[in-house]
N, C-alpha and C. Protein backbone atom coordinates (compact mmCIF):
# COMPACT_ATOMS: atom_id res chain seq x y z
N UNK A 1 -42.66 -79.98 31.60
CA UNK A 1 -41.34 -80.54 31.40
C UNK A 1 -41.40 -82.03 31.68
N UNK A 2 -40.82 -82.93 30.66
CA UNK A 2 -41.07 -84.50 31.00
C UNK A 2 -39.59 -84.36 31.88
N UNK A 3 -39.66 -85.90 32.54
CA UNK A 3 -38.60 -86.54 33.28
C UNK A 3 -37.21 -86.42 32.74
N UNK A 4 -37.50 -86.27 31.74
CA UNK A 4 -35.81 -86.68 30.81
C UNK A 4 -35.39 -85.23 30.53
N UNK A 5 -36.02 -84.41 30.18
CA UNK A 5 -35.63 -82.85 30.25
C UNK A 5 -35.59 -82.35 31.26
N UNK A 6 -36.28 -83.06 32.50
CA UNK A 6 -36.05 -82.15 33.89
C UNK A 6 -34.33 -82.90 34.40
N UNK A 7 -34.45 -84.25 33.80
CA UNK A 7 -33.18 -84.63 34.39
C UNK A 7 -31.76 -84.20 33.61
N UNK A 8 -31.99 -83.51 32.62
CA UNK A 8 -30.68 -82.85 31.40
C UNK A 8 -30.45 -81.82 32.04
N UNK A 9 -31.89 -81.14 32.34
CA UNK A 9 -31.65 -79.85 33.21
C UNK A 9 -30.81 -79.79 34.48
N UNK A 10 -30.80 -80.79 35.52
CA UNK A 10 -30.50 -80.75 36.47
C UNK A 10 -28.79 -81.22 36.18
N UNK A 11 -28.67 -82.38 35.34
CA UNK A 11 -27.43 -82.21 35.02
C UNK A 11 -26.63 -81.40 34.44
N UNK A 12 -27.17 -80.78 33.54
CA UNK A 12 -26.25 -79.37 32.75
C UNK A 12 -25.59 -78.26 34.16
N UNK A 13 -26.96 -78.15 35.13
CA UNK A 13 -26.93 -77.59 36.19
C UNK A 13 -25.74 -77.76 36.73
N UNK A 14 -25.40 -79.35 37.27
CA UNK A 14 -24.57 -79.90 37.92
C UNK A 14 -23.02 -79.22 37.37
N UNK A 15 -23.25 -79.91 36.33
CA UNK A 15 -22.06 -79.99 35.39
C UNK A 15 -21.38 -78.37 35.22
N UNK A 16 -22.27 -77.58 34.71
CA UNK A 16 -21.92 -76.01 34.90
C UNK A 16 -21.31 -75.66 36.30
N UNK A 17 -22.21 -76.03 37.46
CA UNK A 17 -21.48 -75.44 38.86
C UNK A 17 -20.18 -76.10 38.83
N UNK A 18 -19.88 -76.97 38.62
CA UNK A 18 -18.30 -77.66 38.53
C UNK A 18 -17.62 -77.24 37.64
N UNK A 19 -17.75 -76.31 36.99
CA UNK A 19 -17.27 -76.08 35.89
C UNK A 19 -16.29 -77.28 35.06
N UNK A 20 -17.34 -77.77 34.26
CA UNK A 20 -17.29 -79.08 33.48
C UNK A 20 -17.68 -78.98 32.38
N UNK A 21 -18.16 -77.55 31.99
CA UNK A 21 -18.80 -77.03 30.18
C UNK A 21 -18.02 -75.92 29.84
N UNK A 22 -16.87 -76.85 29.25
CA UNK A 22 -15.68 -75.80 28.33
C UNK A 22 -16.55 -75.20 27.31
N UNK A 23 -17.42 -75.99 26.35
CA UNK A 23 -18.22 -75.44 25.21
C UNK A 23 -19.01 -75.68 24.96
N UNK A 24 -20.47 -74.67 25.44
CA UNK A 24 -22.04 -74.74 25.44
C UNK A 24 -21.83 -74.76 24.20
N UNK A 25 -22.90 -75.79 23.72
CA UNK A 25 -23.70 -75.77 22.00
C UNK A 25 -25.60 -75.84 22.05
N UNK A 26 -25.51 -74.88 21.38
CA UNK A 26 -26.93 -74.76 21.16
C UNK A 26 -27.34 -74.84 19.42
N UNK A 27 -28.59 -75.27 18.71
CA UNK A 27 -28.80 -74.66 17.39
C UNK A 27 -29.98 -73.81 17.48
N UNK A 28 -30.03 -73.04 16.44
CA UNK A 28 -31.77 -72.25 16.06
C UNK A 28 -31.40 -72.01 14.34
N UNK A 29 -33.07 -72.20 14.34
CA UNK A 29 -33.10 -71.85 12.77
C UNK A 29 -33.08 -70.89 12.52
N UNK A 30 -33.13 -70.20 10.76
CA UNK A 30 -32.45 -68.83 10.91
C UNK A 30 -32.81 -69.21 9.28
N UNK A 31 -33.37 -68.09 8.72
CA UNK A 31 -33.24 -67.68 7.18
C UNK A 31 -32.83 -68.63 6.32
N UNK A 32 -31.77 -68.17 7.08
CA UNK A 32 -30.65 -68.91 6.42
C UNK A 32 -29.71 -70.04 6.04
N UNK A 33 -30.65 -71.23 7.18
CA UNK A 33 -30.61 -72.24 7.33
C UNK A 33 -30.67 -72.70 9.07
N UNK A 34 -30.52 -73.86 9.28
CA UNK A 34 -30.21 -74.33 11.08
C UNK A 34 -28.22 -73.81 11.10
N UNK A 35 -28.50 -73.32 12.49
CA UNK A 35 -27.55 -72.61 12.58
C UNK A 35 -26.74 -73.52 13.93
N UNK A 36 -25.41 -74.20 14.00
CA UNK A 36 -24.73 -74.25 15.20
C UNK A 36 -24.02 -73.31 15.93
N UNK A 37 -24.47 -73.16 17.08
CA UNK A 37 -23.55 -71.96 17.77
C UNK A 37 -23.14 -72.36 19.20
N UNK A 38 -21.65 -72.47 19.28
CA UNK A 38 -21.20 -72.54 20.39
C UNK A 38 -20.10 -71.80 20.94
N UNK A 39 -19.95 -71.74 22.06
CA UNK A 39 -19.72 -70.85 22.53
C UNK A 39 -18.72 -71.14 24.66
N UNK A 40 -17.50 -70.83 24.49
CA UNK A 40 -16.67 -70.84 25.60
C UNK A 40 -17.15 -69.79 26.58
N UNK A 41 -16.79 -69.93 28.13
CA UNK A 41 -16.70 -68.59 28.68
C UNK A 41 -16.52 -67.56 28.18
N UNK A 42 -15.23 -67.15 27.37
CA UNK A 42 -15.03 -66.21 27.11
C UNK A 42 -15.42 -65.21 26.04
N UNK A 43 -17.12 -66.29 25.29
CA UNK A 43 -17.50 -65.80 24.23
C UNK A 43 -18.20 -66.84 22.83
N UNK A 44 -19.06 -66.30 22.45
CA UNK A 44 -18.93 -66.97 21.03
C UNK A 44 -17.74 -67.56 20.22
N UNK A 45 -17.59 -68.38 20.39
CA UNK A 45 -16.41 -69.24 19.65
C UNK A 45 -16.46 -70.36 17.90
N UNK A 46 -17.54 -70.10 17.91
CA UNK A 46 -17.61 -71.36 16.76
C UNK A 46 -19.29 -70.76 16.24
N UNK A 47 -19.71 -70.34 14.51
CA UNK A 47 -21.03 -70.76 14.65
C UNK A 47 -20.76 -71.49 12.83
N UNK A 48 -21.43 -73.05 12.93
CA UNK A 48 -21.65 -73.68 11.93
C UNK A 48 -22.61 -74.08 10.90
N UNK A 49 -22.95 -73.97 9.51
CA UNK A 49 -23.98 -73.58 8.73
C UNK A 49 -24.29 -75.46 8.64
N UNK A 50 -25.42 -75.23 8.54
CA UNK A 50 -26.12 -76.59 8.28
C UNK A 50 -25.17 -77.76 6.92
N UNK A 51 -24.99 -77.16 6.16
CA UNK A 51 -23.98 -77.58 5.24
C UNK A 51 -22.33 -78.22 5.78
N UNK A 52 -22.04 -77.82 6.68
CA UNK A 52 -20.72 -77.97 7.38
C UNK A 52 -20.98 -79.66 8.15
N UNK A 53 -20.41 -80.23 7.90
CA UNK A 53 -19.72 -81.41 8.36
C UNK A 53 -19.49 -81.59 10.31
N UNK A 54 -21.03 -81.72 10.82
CA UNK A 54 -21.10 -81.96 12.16
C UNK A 54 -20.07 -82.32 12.99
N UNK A 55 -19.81 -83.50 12.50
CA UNK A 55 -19.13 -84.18 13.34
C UNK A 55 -17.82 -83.68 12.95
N UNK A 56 -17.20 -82.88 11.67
CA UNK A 56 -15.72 -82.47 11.54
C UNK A 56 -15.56 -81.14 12.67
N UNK A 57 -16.71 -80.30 12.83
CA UNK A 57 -17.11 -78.88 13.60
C UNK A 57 -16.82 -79.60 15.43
N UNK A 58 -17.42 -80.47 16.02
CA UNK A 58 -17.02 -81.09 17.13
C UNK A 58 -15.83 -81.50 17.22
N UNK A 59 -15.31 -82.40 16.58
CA UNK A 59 -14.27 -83.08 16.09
C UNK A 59 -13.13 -81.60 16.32
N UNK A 60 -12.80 -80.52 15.84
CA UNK A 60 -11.78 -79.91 15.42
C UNK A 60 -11.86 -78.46 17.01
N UNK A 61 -13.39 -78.61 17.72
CA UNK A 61 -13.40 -77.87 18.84
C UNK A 61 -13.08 -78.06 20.01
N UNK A 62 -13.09 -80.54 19.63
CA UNK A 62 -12.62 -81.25 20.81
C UNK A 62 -11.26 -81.09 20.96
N UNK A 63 -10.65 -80.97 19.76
CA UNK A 63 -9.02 -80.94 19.87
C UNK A 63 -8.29 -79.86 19.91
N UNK A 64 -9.02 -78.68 19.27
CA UNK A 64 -8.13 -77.49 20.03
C UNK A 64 -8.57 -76.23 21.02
N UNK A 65 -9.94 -76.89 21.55
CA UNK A 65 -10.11 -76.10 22.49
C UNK A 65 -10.46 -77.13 23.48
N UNK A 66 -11.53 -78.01 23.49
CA UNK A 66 -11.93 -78.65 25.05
C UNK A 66 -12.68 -79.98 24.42
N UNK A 67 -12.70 -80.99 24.82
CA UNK A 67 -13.68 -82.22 24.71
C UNK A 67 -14.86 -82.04 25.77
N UNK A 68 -14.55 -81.10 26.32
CA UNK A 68 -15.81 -81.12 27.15
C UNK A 68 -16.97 -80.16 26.62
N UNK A 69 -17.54 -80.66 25.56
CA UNK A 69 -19.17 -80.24 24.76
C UNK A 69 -20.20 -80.42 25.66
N UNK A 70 -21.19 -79.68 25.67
CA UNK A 70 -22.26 -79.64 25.94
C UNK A 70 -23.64 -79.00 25.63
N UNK A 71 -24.69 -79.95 25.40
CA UNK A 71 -25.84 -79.18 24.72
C UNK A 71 -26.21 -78.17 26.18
N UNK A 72 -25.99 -76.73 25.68
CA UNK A 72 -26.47 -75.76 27.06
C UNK A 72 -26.84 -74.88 26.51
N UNK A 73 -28.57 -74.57 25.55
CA UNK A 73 -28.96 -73.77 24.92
C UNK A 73 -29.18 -72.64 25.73
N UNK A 74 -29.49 -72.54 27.33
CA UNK A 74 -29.60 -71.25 27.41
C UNK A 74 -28.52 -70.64 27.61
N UNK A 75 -26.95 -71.20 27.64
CA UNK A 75 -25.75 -69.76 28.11
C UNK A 75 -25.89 -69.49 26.38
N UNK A 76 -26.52 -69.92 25.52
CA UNK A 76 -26.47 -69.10 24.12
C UNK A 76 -27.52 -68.42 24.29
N UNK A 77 -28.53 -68.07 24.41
CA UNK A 77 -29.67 -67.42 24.54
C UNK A 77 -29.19 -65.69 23.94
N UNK A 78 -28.31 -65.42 24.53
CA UNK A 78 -28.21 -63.72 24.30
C UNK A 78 -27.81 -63.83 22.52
N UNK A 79 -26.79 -64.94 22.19
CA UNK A 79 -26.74 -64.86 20.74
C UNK A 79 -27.50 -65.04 20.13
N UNK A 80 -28.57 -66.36 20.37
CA UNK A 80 -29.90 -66.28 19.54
C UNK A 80 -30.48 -65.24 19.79
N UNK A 81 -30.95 -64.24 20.68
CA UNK A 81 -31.55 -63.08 20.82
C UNK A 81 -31.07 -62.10 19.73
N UNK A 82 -29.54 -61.90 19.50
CA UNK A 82 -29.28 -60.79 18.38
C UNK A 82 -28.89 -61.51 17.24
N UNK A 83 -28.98 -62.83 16.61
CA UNK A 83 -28.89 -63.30 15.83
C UNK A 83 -30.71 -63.26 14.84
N UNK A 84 -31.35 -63.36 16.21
CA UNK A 84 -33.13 -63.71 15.56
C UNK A 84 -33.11 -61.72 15.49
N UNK A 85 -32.67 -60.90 15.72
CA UNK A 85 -32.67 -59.58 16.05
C UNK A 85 -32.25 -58.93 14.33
N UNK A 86 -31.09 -59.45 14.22
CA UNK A 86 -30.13 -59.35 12.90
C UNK A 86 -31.26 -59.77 12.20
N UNK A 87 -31.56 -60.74 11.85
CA UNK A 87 -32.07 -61.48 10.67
C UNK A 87 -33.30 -60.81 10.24
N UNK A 88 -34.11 -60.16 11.62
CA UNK A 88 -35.59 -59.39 11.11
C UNK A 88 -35.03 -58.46 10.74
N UNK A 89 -33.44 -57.62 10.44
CA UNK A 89 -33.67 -56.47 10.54
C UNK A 89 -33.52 -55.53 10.96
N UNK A 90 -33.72 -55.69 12.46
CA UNK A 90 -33.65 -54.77 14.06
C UNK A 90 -32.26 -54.77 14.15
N UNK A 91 -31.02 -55.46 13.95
CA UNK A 91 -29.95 -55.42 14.93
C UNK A 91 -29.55 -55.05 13.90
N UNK A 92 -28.42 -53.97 14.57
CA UNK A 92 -26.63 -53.74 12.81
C UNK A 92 -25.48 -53.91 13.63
N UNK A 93 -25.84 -54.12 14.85
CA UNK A 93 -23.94 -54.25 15.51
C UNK A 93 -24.20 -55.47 16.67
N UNK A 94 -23.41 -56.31 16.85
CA UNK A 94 -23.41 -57.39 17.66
C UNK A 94 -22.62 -57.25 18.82
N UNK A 95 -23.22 -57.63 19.82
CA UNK A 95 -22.74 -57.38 21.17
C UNK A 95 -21.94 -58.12 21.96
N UNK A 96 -22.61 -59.30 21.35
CA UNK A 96 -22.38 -60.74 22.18
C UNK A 96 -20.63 -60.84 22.21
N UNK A 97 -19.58 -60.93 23.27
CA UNK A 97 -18.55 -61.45 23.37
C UNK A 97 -17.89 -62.31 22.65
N UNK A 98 -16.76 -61.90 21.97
CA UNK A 98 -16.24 -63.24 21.13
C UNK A 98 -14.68 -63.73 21.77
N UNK A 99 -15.01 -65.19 21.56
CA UNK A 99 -13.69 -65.63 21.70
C UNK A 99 -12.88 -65.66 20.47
N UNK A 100 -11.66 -65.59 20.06
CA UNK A 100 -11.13 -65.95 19.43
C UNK A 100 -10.43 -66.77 19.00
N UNK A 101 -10.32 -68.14 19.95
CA UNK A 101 -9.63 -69.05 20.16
C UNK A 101 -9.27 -69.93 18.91
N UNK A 102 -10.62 -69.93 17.27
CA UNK A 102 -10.55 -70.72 16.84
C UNK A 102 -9.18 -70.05 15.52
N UNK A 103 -9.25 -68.91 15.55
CA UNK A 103 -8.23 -67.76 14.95
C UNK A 103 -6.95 -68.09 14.76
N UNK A 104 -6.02 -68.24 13.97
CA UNK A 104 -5.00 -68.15 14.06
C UNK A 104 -4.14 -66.68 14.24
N UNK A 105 -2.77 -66.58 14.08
CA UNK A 105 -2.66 -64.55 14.58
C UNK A 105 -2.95 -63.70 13.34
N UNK A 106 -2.98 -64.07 12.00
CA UNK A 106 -3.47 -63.45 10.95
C UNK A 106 -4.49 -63.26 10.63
N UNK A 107 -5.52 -64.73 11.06
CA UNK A 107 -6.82 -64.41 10.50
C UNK A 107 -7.82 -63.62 11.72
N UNK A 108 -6.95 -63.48 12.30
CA UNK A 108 -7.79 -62.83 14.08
C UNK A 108 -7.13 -61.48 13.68
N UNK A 109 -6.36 -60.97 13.06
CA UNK A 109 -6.29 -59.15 12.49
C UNK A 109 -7.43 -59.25 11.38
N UNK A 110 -7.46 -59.96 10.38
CA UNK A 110 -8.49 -59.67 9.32
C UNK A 110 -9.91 -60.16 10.00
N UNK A 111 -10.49 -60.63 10.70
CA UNK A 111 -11.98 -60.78 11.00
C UNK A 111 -11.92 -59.62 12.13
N UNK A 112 -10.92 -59.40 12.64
CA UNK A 112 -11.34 -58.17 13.61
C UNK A 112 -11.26 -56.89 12.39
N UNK A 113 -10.49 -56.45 11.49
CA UNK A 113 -11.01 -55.58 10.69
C UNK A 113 -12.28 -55.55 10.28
N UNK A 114 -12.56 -56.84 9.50
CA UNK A 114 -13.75 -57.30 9.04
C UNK A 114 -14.68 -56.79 9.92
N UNK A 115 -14.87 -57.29 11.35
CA UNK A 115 -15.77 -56.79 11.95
C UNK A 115 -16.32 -55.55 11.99
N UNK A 116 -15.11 -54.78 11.73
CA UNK A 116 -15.26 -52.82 11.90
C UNK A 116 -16.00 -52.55 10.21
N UNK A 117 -16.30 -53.84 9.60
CA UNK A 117 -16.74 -52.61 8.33
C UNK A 117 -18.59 -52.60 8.73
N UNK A 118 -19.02 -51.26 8.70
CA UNK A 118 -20.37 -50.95 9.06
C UNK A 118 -21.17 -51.61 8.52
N UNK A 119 -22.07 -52.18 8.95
CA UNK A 119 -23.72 -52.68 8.26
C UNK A 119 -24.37 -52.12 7.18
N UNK A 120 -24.20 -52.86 6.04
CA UNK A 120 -25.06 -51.92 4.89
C UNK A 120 -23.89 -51.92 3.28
N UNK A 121 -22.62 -52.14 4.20
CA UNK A 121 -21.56 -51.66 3.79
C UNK A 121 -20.78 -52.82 3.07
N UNK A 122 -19.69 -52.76 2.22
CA UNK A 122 -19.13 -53.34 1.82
C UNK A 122 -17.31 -53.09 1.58
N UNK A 123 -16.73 -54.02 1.96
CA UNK A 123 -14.79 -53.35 1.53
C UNK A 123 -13.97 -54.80 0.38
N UNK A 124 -13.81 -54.57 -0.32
CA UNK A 124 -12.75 -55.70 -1.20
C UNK A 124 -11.56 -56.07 0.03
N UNK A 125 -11.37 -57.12 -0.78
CA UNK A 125 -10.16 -58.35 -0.07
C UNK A 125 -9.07 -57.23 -0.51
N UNK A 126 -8.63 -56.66 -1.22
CA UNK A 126 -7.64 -55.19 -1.24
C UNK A 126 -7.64 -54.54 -0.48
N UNK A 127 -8.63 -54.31 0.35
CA UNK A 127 -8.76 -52.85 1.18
C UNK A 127 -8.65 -53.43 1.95
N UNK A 128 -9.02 -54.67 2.54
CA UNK A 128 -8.55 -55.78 3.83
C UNK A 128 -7.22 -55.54 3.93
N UNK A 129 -7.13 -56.23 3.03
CA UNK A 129 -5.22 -56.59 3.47
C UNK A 129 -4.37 -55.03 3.77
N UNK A 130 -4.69 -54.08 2.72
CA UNK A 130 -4.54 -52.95 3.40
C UNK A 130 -4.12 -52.62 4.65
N UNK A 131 -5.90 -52.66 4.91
CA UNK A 131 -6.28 -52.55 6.25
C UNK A 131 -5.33 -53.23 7.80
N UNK A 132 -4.97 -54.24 7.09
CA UNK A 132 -4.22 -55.36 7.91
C UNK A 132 -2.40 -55.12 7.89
N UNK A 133 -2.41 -53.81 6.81
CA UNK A 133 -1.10 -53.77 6.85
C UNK A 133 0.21 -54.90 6.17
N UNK A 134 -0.79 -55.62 5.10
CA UNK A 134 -0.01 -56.16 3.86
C UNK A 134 -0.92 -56.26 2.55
N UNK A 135 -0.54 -54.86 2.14
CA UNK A 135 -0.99 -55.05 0.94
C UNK A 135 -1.00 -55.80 -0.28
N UNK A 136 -0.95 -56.32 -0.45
CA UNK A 136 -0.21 -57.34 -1.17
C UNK A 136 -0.97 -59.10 -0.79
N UNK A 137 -1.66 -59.32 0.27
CA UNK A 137 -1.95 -60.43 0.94
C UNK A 137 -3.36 -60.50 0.66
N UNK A 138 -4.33 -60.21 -0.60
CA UNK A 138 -5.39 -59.72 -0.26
C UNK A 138 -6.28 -61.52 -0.79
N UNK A 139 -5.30 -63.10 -1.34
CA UNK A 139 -5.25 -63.66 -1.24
C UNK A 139 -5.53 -64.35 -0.18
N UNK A 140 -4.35 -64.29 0.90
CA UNK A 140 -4.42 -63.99 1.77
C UNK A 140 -5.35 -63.85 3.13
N UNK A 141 -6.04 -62.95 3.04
CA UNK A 141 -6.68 -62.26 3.18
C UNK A 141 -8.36 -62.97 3.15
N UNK A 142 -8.49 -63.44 1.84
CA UNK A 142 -9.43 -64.58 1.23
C UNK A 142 -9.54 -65.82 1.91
N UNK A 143 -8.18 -66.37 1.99
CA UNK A 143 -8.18 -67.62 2.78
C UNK A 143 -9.07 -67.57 4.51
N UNK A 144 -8.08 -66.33 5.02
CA UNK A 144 -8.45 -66.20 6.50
C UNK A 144 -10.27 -66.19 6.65
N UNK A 145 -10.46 -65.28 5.38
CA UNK A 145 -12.10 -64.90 5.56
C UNK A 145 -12.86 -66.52 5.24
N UNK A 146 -12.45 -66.81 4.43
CA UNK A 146 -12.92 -68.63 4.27
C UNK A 146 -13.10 -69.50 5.70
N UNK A 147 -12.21 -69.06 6.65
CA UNK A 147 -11.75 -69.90 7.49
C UNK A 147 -12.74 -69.23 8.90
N UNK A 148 -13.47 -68.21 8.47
CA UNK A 148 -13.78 -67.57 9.62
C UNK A 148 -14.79 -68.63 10.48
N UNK A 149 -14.79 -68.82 11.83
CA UNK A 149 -14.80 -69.72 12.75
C UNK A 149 -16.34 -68.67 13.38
N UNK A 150 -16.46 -67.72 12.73
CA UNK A 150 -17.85 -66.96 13.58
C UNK A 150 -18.91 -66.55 12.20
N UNK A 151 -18.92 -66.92 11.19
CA UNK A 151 -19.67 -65.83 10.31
C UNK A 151 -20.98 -65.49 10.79
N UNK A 152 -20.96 -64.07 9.95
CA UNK A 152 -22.70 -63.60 9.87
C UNK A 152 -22.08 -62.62 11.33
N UNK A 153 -21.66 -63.11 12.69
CA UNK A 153 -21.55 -62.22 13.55
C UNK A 153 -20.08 -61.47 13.42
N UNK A 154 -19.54 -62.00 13.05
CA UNK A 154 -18.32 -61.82 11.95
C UNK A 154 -18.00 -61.69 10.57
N UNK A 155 -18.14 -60.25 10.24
CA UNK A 155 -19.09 -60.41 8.87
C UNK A 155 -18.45 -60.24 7.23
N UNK A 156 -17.66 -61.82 7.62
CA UNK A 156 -17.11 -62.19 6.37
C UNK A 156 -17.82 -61.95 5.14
N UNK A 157 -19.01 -61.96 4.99
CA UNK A 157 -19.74 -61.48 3.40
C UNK A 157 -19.91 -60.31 3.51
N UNK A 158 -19.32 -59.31 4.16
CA UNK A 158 -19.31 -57.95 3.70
C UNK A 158 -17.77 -57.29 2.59
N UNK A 159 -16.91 -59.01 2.38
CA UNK A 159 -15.91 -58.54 1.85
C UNK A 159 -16.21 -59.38 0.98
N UNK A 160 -15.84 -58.37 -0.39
CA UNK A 160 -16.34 -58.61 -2.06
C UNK A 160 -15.22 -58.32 -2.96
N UNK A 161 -14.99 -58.75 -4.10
CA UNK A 161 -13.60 -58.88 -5.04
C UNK A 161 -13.72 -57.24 -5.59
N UNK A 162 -12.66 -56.55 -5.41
CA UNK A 162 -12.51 -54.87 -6.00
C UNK A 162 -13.16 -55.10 -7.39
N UNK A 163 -14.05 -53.95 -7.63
CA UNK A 163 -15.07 -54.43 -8.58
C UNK A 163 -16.47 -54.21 -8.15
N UNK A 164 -16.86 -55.07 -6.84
CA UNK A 164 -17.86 -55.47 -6.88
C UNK A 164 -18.47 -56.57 -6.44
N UNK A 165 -17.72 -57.23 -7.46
CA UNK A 165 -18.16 -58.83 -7.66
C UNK A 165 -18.23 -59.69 -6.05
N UNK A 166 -19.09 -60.72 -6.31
CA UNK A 166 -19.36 -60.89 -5.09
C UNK A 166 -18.74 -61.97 -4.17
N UNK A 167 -17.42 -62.37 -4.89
CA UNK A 167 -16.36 -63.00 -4.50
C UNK A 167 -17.19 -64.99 -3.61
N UNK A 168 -16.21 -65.12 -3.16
CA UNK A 168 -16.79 -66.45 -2.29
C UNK A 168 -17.44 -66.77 -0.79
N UNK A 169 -17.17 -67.34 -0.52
CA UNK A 169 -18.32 -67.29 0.89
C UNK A 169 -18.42 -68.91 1.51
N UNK A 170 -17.25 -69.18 2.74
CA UNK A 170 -17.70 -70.48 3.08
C UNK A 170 -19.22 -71.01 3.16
N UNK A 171 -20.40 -70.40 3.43
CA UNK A 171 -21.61 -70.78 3.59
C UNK A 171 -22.54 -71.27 2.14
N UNK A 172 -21.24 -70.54 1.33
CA UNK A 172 -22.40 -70.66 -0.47
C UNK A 172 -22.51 -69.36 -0.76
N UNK A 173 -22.72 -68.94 -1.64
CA UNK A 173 -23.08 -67.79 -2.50
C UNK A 173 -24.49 -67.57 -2.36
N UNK A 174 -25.00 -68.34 -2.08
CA UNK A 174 -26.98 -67.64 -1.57
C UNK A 174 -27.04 -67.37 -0.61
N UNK A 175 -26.06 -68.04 0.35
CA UNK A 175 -26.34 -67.09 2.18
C UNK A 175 -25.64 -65.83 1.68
N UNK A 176 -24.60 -66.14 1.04
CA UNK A 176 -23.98 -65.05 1.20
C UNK A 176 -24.44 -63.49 0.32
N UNK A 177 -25.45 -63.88 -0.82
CA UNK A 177 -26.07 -62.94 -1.43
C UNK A 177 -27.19 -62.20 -0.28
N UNK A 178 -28.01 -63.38 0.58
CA UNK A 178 -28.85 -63.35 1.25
C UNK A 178 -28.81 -62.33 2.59
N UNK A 179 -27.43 -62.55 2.62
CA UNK A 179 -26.94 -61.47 4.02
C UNK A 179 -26.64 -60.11 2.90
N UNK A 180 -26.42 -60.00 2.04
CA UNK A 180 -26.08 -58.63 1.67
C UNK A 180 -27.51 -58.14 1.12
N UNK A 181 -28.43 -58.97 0.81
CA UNK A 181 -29.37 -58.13 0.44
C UNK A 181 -30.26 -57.48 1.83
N UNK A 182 -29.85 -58.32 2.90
CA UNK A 182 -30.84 -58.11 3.79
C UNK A 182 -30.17 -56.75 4.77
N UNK A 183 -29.17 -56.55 4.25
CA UNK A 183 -28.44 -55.29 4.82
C UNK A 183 -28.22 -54.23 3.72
N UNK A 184 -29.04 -54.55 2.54
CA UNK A 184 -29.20 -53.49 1.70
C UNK A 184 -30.38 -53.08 1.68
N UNK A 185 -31.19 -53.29 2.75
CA UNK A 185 -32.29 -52.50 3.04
C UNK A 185 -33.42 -53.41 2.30
């Protein structure tokens, strides 16, 4: 360990016992690109695709959750563990704690549905809104999943246009093909 990493260490240290790290950020690479993931006490809160606008992802976590950021890759450690877990393969259900903070009250009923559809599996933006108890919202429904503040552990590309079709995907249409093929065995 050089001087300058033993001294980040000792400060993160610091800074944690005072509780002074509203939101650990860590990255790891991943398939699927470099991945941001951060994360409050109370959970995974935010993970951002290499494509996403850095400084808008800080920027929008300073103002409605905490300005107090911090690079603290190991309180992420358990998510990179079932994130690198997921991606070989090995994992179908995620463990790791989520916050919901970044949610508004609609799109925090549809990603918690979302969450319940099984690995492997697939449900249309119809059967969402359904699901959510406005049928009719499956628009709706679309927007919230666009907006999702966790994907991949939140598994917005498991919802596809009735049909089939493989509808949209804040990350792009190749992560998002990329996660369904890799859960189609």
């Amino acid at each position: 360990m050089t001087v300058d990493q033993a001294l980040s260490e000792r400060f993160l240290e610091r800074a944690e016992a005072r509780g002074l790290v509203d939101v650990a950020v860590a990255t790891m690479d991943s398939p699927i690109g470099s991945l941001l993931l951060m994360a409050t006490p109370k959970g995974l809160v935010r993970i951002a695709f290499e494509s996403e606008n850095r400084d808008e992802v800080f920027g929008e976590v300073a103002e409605r959750l905490s300005p107090r950021i911090l690079d603290a890759p190991r309180r992420l450690d358990p998510v990179r563990r079932e994130l690198d877990k997921y991606f070989g393969g090995k994992l179908r259900d995620f463990d790791v704690p989520i916050d919901w903070s970044l949610a508004g009250t609609f799109a925090r009923r549809v990603l918690r549905r979302t969450a319940r559809i099984p690995y492997g599996s697939v449900a249309s933006y119809g059967e969402v809104a359904v699901g959510v108890g406005t049928p009719r919202g499956y628009r709706a429904v679309g927007n919230a999943l666009g907006s999702n503040p966790i994907p991949v552990v939140v598994p917005c590309h498991r919802v596809v246009r009735t049909g089939g079709a493989i509808g949209g995907y804040g990350g792009g249409l190749p992560r998002k093909r990329w996660l369904l093929d890799l859960e189609a065995g």
